[in-house]
Protein backbone atom coordinates (compact mmCIF):
# COMPACT_ATOMS: atom_id res chain seq x y z
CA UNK A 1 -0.75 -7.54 18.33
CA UNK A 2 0.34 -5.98 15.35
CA UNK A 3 -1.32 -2.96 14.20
CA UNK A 4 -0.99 -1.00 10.88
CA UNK A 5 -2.74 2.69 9.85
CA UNK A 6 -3.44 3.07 6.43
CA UNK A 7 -4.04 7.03 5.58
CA UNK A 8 -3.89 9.28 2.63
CA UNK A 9 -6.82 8.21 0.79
CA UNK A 10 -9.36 10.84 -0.74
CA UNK A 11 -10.60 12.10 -3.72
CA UNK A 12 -8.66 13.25 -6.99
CA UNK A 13 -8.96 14.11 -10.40
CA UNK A 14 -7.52 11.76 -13.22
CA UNK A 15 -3.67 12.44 -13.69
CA UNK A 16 -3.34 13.96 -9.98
CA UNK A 17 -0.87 12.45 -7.79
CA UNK A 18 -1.63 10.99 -3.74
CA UNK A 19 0.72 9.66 -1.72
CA UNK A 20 -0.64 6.50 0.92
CA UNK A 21 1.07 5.94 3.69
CA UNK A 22 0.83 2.94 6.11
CA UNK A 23 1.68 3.15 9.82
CA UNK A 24 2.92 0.01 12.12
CA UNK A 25 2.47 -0.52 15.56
CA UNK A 26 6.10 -1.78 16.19
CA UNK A 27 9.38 -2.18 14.21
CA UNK A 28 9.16 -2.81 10.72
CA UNK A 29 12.74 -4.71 10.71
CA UNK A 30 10.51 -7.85 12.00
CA UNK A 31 8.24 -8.38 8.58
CA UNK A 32 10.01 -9.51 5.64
CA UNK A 33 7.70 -8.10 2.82
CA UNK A 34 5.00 -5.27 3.46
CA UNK A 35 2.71 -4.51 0.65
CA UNK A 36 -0.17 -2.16 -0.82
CA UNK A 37 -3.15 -4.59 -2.01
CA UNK A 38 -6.30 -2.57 -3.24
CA UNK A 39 -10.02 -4.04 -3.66
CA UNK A 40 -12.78 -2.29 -6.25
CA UNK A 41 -16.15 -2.91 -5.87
CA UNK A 42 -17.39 -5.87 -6.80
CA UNK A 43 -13.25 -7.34 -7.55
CA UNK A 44 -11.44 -9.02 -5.89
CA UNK A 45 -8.61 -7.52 -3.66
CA UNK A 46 -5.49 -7.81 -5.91
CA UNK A 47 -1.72 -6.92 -4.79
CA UNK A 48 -0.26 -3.50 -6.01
CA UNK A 49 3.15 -3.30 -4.91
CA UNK A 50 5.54 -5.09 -2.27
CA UNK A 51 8.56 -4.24 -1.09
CA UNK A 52 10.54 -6.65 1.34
CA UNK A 53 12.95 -5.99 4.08
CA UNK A 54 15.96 -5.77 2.38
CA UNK A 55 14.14 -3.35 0.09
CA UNK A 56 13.49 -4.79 -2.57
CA UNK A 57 10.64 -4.09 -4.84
CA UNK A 58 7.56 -5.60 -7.26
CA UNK A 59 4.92 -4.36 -8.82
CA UNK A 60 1.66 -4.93 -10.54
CA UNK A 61 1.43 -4.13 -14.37
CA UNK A 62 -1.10 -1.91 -13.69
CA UNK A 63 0.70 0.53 -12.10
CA UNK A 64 4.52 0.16 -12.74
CA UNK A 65 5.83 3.29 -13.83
CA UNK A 66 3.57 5.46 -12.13
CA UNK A 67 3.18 3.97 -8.24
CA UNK A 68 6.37 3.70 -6.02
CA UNK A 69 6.59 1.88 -2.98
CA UNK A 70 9.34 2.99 -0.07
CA UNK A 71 9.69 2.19 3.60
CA UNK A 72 11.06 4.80 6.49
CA UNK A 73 12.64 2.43 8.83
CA UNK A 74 12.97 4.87 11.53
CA UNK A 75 9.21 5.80 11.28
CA UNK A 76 7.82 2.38 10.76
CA UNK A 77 5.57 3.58 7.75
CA UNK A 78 5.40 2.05 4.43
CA UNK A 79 4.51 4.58 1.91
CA UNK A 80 2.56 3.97 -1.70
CA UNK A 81 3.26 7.45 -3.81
CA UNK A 82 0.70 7.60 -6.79
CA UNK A 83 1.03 9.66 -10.19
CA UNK A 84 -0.89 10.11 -13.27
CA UNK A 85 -4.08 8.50 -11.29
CA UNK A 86 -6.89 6.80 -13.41
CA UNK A 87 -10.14 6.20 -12.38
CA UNK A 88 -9.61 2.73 -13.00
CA UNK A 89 -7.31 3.21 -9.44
CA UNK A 90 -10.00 3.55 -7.76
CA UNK A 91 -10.85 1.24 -4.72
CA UNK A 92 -9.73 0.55 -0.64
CA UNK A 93 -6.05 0.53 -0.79
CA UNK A 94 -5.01 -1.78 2.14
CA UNK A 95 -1.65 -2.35 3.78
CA UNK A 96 -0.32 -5.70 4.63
CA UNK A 97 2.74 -6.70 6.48
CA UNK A 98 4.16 -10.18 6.57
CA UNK A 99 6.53 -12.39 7.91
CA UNK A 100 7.79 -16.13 8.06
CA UNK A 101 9.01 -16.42 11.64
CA UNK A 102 7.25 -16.22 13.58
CA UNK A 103 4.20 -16.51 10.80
CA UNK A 104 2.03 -14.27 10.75
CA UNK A 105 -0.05 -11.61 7.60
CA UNK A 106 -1.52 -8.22 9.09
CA UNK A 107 -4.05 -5.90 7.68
CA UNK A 108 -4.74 -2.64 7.82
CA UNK A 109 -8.34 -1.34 7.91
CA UNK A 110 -8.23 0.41 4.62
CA UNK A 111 -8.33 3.86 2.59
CA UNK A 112 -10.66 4.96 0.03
CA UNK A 113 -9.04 5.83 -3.10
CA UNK A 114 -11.72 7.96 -5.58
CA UNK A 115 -10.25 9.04 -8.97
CA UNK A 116 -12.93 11.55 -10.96
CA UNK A 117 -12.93 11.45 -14.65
């Protein structure tokens, strides 16, 4: 069973920068695309950035320019690095790895993200 560990949420003031980072139970190598997706109250969750195994990398309009996604093989951690935060950011920033064989999409539980006007 695949596990992932999402940590690095908290509180920050707008403009501040926070760095996510999501930890897997086994090898990275096997998913092809791992992703940050994030869910405000009352929204639905929406995807934030992906990056796939050949690391390659997308991102939402909402936060190109200011969120990068990376991937440390050799830790098996997927990492979201935030700057110039809104408080529009806020929500639970989840982790999701993916794959096609076999098929399978894995959550993490979540990490609060609070951005203070």
């Amino acid at each position: 069973q695949v596990q992932l560990v999402e940590s690095g949420g908290g509180l920050v003031q707008a403009g501040g920068s926070l760095r996510l980072s999501c930890a897997a139970s086994g090898s990275i190598f096997s998913f092809d695309v791992m992703g940050w997706y994030r869910q405000a109250p009352g929204k639905q969750r929406e995807w934030v950035a992906v990056i796939t195994s050949g690391g390659t990398t997308n991102y939402a309009d909402s936060v190109k320019g200011r969120f990068t996604i990376s991937r440390d093989n050799a830790k098996n951690t997927v990492y979201l690095q935030m700057n110039s935060l809104k408080p529009e950011d806020t929500a639970v920033y989840y982790c999701n790895a993916a794959r096609v064989t076999p098929w399978g999409s894995f959550w993490g539980q979540g990490t609060q993200l609070t951005v203070s006007s």
